[in-house]
Structure formats: structure tokens, C-alpha cells
PDB file of N, CA and C in Angstrom:
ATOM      1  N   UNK A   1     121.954  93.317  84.277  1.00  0.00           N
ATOM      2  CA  UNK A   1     122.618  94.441  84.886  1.00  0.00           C
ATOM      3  C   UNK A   1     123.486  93.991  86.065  1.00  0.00           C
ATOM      4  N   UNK A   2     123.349  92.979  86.388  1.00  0.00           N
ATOM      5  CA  UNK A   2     123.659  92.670  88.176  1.00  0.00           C
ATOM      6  C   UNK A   2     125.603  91.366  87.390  1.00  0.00           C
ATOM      7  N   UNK A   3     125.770  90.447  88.063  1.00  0.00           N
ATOM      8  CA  UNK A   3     127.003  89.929  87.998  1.00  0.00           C
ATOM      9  C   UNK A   3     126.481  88.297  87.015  1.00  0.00           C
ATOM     10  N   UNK A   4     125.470  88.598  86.224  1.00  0.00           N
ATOM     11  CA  UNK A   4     124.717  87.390  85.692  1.00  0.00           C
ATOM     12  C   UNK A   4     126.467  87.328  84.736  1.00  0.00           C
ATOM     13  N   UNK A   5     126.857  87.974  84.113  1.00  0.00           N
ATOM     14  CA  UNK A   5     127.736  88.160  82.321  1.00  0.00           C
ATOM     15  C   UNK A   5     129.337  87.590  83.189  1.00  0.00           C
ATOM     16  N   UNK A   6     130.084  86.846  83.025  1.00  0.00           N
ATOM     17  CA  UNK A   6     131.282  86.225  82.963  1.00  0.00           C
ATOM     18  C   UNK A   6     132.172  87.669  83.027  1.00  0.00           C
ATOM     19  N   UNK A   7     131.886  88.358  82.092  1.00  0.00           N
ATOM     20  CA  UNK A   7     133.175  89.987  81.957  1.00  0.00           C
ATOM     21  C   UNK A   7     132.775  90.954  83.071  1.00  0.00           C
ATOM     22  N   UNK A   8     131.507  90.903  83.611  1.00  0.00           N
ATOM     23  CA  UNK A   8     131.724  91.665  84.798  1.00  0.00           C
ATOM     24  C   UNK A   8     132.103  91.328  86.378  1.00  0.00           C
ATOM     25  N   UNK A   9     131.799  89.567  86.149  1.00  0.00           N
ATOM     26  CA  UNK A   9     132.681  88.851  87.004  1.00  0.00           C
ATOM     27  C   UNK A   9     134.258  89.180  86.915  1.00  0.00           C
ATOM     28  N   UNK A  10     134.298  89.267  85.937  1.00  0.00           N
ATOM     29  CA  UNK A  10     135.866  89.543  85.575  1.00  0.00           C
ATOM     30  C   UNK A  10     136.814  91.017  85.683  1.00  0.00           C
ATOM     31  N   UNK A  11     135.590  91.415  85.402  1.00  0.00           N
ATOM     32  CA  UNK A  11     135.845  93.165  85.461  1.00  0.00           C
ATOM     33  C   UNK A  11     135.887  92.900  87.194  1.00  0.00           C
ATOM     34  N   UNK A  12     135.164  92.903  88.134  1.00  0.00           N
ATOM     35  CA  UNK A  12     135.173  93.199  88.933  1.00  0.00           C
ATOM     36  C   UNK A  12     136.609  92.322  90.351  1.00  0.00           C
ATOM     37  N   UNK A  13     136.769  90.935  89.513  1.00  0.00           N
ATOM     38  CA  UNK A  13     137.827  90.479  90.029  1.00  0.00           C
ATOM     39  C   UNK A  13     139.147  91.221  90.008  1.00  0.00           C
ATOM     40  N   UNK A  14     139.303  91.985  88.576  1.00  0.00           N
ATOM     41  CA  UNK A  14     140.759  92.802  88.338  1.00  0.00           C
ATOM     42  C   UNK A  14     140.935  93.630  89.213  1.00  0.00           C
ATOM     43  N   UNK A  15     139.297  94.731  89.349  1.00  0.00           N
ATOM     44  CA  UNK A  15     139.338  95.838  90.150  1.00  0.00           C
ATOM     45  C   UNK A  15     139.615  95.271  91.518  1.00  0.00           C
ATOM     46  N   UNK A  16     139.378  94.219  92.156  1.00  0.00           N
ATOM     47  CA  UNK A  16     139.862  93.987  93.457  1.00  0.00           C
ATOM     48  C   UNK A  16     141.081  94.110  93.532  1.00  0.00           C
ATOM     49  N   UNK A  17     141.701  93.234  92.298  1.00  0.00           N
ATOM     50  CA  UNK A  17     142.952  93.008  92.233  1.00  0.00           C
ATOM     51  C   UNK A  17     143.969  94.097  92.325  1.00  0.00           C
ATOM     52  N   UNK A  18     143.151  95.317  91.900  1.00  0.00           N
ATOM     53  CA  UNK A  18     144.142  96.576  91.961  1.00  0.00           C
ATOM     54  C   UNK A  18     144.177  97.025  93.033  1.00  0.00           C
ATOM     55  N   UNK A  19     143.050  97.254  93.789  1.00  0.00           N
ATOM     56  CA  UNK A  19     142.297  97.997  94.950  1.00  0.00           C
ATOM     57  C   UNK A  19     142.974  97.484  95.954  1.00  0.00           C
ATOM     58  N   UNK A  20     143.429  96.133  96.172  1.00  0.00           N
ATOM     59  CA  UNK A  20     143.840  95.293  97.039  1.00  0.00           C
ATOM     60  C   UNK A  20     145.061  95.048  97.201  1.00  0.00           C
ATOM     61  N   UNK A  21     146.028  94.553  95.816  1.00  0.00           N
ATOM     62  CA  UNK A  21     146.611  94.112  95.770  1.00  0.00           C
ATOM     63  C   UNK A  21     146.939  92.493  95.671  1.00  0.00           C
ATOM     64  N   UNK A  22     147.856  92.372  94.913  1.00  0.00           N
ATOM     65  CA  UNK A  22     147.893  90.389  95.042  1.00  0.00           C
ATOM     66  C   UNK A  22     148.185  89.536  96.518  1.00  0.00           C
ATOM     67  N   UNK A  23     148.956  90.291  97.581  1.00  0.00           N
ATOM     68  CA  UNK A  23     149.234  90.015  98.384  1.00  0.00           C
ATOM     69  C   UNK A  23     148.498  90.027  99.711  1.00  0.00           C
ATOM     70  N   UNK A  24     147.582  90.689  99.515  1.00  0.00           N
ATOM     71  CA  UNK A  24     145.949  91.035 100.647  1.00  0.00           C
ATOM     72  C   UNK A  24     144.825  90.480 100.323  1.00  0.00           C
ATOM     73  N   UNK A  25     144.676  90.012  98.736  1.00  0.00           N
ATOM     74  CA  UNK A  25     143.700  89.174  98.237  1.00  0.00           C
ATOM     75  C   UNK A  25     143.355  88.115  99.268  1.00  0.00           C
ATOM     76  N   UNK A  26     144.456  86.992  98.930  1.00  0.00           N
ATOM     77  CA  UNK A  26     143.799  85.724 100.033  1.00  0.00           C
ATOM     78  C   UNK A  26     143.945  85.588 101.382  1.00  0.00           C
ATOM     79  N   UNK A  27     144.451  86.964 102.368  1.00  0.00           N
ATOM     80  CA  UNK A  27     144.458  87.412 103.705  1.00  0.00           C
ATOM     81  C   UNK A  27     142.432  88.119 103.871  1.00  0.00           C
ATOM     82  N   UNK A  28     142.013  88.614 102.833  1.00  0.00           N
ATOM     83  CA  UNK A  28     141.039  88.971 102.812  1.00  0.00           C
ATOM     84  C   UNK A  28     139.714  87.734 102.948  1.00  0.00           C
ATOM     85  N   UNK A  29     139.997  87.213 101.634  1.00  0.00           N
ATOM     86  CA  UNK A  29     139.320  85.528 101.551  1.00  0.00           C
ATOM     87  C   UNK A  29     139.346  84.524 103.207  1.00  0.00           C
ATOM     88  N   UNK A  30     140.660  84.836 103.448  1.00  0.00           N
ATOM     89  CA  UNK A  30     140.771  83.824 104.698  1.00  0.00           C
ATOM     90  C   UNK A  30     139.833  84.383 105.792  1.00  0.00           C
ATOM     91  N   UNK A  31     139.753  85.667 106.041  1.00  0.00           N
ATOM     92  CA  UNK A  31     139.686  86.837 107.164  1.00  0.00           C
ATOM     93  C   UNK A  31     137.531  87.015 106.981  1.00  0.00           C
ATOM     94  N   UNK A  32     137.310  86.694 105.658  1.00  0.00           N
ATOM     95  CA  UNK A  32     136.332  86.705 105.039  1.00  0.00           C
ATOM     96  C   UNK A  32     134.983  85.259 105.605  1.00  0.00           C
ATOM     97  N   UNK A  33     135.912  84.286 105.201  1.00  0.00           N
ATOM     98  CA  UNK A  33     135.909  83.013 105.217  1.00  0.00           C
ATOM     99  C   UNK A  33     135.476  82.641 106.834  1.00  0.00           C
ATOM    100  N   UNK A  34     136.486  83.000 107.612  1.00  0.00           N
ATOM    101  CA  UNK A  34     136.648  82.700 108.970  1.00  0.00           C
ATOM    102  C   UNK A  34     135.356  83.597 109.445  1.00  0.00           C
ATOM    103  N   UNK A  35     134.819  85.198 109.217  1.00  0.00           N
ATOM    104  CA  UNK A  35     133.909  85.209 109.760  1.00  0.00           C
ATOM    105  C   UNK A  35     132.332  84.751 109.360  1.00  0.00           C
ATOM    106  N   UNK A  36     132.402  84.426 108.084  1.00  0.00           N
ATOM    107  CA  UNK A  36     131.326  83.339 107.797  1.00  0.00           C
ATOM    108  C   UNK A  36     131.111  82.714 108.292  1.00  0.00           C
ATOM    109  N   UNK A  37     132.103  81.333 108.397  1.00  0.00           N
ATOM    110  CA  UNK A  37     132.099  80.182 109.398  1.00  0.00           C
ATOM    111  C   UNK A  37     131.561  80.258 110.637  1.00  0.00           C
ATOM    112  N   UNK A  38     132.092  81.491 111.534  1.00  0.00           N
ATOM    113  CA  UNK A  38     131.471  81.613 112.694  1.00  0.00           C
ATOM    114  C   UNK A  38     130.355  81.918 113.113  1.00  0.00           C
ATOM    115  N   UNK A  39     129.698  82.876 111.923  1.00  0.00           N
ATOM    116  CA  UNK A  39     128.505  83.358 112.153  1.00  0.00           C
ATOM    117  C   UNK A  39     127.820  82.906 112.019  1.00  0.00           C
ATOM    118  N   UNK A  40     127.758  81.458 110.751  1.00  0.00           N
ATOM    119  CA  UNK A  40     126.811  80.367 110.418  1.00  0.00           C
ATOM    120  C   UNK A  40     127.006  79.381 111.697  1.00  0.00           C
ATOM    121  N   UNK A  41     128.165  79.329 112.351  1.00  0.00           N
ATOM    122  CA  UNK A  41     127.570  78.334 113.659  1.00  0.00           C
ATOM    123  C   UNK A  41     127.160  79.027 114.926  1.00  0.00           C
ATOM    124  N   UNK A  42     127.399  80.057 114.665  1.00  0.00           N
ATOM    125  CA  UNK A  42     126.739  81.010 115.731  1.00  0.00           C
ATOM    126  C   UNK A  42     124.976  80.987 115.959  1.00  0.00           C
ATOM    127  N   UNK A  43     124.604  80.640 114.728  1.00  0.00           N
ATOM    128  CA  UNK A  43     123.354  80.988 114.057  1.00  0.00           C
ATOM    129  C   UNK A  43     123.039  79.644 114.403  1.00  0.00           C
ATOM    130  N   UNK A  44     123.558  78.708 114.167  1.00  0.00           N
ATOM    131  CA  UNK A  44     122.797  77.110 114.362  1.00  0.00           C
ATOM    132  C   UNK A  44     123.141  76.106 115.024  1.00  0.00           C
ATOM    133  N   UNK A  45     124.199  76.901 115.865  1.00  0.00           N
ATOM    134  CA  UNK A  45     124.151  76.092 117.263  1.00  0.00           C
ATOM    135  C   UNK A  45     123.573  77.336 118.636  1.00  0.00           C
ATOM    136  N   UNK A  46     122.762  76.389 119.527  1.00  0.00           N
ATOM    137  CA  UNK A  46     122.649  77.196 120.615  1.00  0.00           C
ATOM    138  C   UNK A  46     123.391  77.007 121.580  1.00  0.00           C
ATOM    139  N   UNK A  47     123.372  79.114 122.030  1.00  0.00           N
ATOM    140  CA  UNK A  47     124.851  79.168 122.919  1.00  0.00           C
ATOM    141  C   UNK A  47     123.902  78.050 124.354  1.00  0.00           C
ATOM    142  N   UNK A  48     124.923  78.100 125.037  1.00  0.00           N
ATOM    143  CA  UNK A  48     124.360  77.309 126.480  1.00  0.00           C
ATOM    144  C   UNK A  48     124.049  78.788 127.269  1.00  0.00           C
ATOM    145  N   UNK A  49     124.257  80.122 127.123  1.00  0.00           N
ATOM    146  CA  UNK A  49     123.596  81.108 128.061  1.00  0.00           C
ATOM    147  C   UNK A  49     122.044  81.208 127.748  1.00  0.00           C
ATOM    148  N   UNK A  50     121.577  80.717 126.544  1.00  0.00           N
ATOM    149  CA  UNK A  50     120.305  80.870 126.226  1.00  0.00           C
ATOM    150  C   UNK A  50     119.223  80.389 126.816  1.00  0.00           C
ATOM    151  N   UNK A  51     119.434  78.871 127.200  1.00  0.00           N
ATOM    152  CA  UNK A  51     118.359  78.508 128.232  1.00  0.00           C
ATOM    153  C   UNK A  51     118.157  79.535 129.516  1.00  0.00           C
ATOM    154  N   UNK A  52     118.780  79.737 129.885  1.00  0.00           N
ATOM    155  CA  UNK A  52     119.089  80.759 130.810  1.00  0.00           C
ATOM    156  C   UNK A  52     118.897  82.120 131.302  1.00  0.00           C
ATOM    157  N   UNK A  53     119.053  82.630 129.716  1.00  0.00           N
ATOM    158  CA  UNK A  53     118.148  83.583 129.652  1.00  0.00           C
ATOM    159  C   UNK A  53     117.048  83.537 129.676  1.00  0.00           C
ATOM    160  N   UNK A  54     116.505  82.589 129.280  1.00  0.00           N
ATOM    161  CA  UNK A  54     115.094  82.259 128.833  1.00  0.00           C
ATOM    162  C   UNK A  54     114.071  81.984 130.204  1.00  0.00           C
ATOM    163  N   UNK A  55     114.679  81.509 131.383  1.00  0.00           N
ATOM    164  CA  UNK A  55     114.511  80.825 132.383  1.00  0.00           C
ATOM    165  C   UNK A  55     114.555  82.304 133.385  1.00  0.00           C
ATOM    166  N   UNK A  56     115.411  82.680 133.013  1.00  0.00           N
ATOM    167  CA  UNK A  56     115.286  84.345 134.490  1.00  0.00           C
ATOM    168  C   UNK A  56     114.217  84.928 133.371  1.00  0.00           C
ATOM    169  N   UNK A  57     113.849  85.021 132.245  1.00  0.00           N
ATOM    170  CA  UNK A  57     112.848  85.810 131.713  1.00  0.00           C
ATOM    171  C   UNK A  57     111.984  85.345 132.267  1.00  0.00           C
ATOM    172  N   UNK A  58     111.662  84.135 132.307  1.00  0.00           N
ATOM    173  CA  UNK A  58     110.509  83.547 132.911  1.00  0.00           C
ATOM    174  C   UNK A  58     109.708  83.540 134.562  1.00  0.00           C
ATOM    175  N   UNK A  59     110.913  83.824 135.046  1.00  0.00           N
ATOM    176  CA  UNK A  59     110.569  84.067 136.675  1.00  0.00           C
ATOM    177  C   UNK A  59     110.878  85.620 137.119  1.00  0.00           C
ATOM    178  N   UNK A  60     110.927  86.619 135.931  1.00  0.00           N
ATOM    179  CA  UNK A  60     111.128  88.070 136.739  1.00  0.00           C
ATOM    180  C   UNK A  60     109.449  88.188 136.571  1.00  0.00           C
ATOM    181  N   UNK A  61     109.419  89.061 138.007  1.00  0.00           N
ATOM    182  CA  UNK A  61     108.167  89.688 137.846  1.00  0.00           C
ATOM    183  C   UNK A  61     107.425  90.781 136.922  1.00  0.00           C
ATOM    184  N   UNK A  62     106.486  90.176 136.806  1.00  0.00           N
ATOM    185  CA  UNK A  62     105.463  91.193 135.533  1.00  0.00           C
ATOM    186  C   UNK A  62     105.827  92.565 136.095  1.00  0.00           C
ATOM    187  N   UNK A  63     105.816  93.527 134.926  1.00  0.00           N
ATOM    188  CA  UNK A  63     105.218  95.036 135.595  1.00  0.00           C
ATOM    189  C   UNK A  63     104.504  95.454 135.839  1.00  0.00           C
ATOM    190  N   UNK A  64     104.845  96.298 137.195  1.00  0.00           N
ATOM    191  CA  UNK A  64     103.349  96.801 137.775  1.00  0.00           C
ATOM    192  C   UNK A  64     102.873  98.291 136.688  1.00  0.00           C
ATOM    193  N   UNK A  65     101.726  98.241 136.795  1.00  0.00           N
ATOM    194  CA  UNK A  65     100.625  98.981 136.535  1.00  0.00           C
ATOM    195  C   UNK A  65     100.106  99.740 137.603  1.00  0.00           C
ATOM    196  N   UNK A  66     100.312 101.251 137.426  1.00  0.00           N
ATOM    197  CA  UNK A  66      99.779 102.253 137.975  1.00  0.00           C
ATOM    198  C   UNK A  66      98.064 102.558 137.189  1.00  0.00           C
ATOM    199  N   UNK A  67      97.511 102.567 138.213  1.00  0.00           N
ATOM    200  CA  UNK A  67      95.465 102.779 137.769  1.00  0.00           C
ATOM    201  C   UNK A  67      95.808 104.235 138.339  1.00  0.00           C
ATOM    202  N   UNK A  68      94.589 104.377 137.648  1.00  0.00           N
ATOM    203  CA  UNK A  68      93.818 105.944 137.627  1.00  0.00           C
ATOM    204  C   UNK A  68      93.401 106.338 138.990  1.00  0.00           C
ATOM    205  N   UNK A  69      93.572 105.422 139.741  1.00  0.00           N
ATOM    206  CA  UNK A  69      93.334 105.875 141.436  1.00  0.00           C
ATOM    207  C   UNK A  69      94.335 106.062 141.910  1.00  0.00           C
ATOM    208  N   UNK A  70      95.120 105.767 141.935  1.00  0.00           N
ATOM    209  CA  UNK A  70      96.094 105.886 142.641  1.00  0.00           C
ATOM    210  C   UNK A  70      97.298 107.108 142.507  1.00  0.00           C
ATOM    211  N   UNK A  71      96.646 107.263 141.088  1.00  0.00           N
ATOM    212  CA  UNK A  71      97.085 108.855 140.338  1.00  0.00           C
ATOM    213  C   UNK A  71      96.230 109.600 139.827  1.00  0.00           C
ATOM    214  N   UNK A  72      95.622 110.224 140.668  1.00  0.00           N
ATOM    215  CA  UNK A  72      94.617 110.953 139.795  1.00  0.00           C
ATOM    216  C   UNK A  72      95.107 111.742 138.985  1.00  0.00           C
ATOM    217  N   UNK A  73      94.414 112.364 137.786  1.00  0.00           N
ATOM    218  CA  UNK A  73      94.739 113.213 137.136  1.00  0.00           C
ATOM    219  C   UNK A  73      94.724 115.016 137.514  1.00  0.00           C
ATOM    220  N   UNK A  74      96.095 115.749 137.326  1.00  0.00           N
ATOM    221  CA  UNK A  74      95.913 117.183 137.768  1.00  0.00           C
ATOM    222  C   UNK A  74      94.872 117.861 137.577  1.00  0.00           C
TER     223      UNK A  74
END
């Protein structure tokens, strides 16, 4: 059912082809392409703000906790 069959690869290349046009096709691919690329090195390189973050996470103070004394209940 899914894109396993060669003709619905094919079927579905034409329909781009109409939908799109021949001339937006490989502006699409490129535009496509380029945000892949980035997102896969986005993903597996670390930014340099990250230590950083990681480091003020580490030194903000815990939250305080309000007890039952100090608020009693109405």
C-alpha cells in the first residue's frame, strides 16, 4: 500500500511535477536539501551555548518550599 511498487513512485513524481511545476522542482530539492543538512549538523554537533547552559543550570538555586507552618491551612 505505502511507495514499495516503482508506478506509485512514479505516479507520485508526475503529480509533483504538475503541482509544482518543472521550474520549482529543483528550487524545492535545493531549499529541501539545505534544510536537512542543517538540521543533521545541528543535531550532531554541539552548539558552544550548551555548556553553558548547563553550567548556570547547575549553580541556580533549588526552589524553595513552603511547609505547612508557615501556611497554615484556612
Amino acid at each position: 500500500m505505502g511507495l514499495d511498487n516503482p508506478i506509485h513512485i512514479a505516479f507520485v513524481l508526475v503529480l509533483l511535477l504538475l503541482v509544482f511545476g518543472a521550474k520549482r522542482l529543483p528550487e524545492l530539492g535545493r531549499s529541501l536539501g539545505t534544510g536537512m543538512r542543517g538540521f543533521k549538523e545541528s543535531i550532531s554537533s554541539e552548539s558552544p551555548a550548551a555548556p553553558a547552559l548547563a553550567a548556570a543550570d547547575e549553580s541556580a538555586a533549588p526552589p524553595v518550599v513552603a511547609t505547612a507552618a508557615e501556611h497554615p491551612a484556612a
